[in-house]
N, C-alpha and C. Protein backbone atom coordinates (compact mmCIF):
# COMPACT_ATOMS: atom_id res chain seq x y z
N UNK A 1 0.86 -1.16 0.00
CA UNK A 1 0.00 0.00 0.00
C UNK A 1 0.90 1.22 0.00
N UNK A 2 0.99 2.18 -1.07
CA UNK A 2 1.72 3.27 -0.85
C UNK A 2 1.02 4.16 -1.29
N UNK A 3 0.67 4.68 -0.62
CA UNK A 3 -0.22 6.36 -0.62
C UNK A 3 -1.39 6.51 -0.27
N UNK A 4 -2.12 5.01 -0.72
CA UNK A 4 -3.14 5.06 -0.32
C UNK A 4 -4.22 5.40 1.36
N UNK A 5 -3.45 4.58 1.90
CA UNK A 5 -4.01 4.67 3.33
C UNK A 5 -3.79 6.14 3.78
N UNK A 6 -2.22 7.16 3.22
CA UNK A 6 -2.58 8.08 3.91
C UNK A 6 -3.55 8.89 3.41
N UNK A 7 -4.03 8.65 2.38
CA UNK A 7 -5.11 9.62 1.49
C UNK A 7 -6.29 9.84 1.95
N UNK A 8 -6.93 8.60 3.27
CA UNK A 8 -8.20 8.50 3.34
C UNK A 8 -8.16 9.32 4.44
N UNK A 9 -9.37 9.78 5.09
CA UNK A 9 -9.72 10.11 6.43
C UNK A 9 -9.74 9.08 7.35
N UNK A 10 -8.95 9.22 8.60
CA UNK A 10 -9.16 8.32 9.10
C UNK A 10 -10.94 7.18 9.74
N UNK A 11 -11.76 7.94 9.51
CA UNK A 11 -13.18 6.74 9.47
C UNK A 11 -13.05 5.81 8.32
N UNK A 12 -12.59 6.54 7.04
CA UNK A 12 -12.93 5.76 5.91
C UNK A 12 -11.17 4.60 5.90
N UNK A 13 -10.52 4.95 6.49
CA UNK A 13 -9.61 3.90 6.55
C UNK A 13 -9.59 2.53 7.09
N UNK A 14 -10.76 2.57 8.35
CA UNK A 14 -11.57 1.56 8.76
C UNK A 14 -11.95 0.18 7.62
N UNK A 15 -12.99 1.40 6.68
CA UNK A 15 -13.55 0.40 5.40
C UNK A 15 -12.65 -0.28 4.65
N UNK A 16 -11.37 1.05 4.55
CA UNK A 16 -10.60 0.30 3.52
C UNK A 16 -9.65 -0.62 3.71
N UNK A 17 -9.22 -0.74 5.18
CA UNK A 17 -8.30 -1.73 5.64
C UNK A 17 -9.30 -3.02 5.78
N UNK A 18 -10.43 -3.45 5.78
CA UNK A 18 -11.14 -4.36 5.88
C UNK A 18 -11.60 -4.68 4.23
N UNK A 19 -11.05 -3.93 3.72
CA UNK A 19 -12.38 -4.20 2.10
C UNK A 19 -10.52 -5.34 1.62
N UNK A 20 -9.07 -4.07 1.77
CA UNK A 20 -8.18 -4.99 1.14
C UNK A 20 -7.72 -6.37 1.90
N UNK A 21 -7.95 -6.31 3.39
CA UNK A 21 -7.94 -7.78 3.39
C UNK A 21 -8.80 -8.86 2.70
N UNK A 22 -9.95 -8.40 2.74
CA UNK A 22 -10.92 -9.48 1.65
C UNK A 22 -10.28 -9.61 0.16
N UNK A 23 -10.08 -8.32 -0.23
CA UNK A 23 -9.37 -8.19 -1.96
C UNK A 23 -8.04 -9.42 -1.48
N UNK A 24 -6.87 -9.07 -0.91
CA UNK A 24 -5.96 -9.33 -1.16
C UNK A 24 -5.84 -10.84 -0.51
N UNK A 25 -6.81 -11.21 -0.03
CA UNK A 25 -6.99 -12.61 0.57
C UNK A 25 -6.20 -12.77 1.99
N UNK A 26 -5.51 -11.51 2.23
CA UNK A 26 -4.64 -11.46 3.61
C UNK A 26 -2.81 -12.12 3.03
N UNK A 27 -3.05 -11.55 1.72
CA UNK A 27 -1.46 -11.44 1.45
C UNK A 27 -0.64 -10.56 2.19
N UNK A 28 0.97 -11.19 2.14
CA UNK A 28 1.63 -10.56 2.53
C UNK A 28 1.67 -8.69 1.98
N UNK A 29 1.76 -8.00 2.82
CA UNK A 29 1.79 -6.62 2.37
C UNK A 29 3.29 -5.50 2.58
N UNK A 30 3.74 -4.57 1.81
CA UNK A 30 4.45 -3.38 2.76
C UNK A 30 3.56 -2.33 2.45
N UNK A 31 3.50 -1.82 3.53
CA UNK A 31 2.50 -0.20 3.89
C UNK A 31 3.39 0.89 4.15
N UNK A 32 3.61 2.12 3.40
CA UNK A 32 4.61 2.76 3.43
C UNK A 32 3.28 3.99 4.02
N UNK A 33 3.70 4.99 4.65
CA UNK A 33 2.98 5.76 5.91
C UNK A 33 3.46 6.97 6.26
N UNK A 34 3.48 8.23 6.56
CA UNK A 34 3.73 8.81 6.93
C UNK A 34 2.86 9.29 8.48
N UNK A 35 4.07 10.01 9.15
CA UNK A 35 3.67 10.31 10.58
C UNK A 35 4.26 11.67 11.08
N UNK A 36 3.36 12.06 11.69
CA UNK A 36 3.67 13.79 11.64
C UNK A 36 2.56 14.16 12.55
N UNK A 37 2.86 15.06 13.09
CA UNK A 37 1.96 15.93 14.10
C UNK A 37 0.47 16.64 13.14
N UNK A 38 -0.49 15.56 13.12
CA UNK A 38 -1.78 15.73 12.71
C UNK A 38 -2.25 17.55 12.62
N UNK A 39 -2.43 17.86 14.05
CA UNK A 39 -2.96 18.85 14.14
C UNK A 39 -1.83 19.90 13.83
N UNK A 40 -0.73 20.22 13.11
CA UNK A 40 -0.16 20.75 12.09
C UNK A 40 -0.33 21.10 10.57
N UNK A 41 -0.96 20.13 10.64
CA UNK A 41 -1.75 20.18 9.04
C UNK A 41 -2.64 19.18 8.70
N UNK A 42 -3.46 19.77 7.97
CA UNK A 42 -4.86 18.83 8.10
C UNK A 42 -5.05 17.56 7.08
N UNK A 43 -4.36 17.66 6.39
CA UNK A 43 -4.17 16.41 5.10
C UNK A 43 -4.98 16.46 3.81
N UNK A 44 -5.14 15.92 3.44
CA UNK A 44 -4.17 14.93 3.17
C UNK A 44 -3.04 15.15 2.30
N UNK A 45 -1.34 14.03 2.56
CA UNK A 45 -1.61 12.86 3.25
C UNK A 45 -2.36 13.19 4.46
N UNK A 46 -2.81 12.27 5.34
CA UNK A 46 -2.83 12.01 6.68
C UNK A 46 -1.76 11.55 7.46
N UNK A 47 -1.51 11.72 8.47
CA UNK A 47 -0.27 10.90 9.15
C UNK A 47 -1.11 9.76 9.92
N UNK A 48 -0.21 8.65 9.39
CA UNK A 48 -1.34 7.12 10.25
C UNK A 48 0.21 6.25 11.05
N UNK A 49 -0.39 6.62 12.49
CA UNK A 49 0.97 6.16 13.13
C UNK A 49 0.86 4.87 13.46
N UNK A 50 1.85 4.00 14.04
CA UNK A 50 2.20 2.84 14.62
C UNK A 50 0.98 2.26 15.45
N UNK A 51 0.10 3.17 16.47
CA UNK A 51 -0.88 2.29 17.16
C UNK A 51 -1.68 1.85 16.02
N UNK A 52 -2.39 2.59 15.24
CA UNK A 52 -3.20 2.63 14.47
C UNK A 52 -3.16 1.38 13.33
N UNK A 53 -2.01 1.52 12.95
CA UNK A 53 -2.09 -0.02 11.84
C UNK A 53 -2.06 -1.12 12.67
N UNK A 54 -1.73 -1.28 13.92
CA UNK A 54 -1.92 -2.18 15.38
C UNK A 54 -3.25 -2.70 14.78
N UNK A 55 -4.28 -1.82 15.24
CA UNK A 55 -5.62 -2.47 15.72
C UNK A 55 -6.14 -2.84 13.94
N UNK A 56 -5.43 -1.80 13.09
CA UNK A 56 -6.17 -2.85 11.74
C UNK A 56 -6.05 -4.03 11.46
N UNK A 57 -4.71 -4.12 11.61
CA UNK A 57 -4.37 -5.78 11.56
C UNK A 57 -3.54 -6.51 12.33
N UNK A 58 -3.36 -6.24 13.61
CA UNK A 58 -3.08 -7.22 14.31
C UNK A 58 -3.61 -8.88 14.31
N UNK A 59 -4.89 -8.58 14.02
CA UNK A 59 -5.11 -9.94 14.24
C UNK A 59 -5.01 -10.81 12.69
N UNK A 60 -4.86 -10.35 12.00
CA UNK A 60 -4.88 -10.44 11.03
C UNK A 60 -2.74 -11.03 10.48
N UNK A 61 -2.18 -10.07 10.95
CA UNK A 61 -0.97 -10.24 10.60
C UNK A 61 -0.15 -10.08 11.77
N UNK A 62 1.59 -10.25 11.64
CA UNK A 62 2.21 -9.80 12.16
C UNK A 62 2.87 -8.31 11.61
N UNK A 63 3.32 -7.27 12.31
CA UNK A 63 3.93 -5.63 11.81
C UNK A 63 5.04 -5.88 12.10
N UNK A 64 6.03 -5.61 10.86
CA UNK A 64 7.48 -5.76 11.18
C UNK A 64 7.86 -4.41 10.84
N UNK A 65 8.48 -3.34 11.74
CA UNK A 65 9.03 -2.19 10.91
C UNK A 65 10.47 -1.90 10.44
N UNK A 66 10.21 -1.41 8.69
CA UNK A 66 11.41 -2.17 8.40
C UNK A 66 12.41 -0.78 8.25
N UNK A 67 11.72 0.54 8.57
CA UNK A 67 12.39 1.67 7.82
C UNK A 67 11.14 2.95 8.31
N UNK A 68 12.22 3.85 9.32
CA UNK A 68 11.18 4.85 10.01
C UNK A 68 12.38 5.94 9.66
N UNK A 69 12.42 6.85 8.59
CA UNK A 69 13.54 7.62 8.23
C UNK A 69 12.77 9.40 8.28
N UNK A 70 13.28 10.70 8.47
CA UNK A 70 12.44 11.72 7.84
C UNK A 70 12.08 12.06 6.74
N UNK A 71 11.83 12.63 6.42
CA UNK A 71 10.53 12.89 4.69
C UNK A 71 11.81 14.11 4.57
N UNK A 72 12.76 14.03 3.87
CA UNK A 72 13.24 15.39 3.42
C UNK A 72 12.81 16.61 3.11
N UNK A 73 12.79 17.76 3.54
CA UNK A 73 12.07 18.95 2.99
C UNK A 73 10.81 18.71 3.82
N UNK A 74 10.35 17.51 4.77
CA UNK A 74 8.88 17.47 5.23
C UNK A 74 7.87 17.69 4.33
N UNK A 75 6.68 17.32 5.20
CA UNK A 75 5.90 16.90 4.46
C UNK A 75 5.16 17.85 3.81
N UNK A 76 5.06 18.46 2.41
CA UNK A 76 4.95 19.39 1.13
C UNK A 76 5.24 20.65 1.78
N UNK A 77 6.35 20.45 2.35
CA UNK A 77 7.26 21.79 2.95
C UNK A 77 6.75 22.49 4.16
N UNK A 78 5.52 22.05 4.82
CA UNK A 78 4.76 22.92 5.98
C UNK A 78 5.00 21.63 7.04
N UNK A 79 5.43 20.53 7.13
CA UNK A 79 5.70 20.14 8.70
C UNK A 79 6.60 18.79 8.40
N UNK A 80 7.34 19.19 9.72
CA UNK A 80 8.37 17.92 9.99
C UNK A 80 7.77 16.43 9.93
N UNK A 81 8.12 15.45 9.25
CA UNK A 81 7.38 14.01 8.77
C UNK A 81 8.55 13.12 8.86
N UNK A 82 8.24 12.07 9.28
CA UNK A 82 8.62 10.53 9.16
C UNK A 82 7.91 9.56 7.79
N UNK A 83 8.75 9.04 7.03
CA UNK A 83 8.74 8.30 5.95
C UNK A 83 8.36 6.81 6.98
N UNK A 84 7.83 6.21 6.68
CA UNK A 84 7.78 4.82 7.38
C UNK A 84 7.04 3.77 6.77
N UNK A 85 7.68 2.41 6.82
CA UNK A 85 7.31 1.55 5.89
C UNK A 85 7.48 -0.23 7.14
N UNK A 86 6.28 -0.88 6.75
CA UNK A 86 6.28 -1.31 7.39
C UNK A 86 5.65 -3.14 6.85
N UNK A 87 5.98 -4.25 7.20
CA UNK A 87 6.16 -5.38 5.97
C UNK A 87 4.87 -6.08 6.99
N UNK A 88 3.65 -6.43 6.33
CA UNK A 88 2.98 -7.21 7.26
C UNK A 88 2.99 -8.49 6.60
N UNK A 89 2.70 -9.48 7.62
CA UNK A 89 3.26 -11.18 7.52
C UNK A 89 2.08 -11.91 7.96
């Protein structure tokens, strides 16, 4: 998943983390993410942090994180961001 998840609002990310486990049959995935102080800027992206992909699929997978680096220049130049990518199993 790259871009997608941060694109949504977080309610509608609910739907969509449940619609691609059905699509993808619960294949292996990497989810690349950004994370940043929300109430800095309103999105989208969105910033979708570490608890949060927890409760989508924990039960579902294991979260391995493989790469939590900064967003150079931040995120479209108005706030400090973390690049983060993360391999679910």
């Amino acid at each position: 998943d790259r871009a997608a998840l941060v694109a949504l609002p977080k309610p509608v990310r609910i739907r969509y983390t449940q619609h691609l486990l059905e699509l993808t049959n619960r294949a292996k995935q990497l989810v690349v993410v950004f994370e940043y102080q929300q109430s800095e800027f309103s999105g989208p992206p969105f910033s979708v942090v570490a608890d949060e992909l927890h409760q989508h699929y924990d039960a579902f997978y294991q979260l391995t994180l493989l790469c939590k680096e900064p967003l150079e220049g931040g995120l479209k130049g108005q706030v400090p961001a973390m690049n983060v990518v993360w391999h679910l199993s």
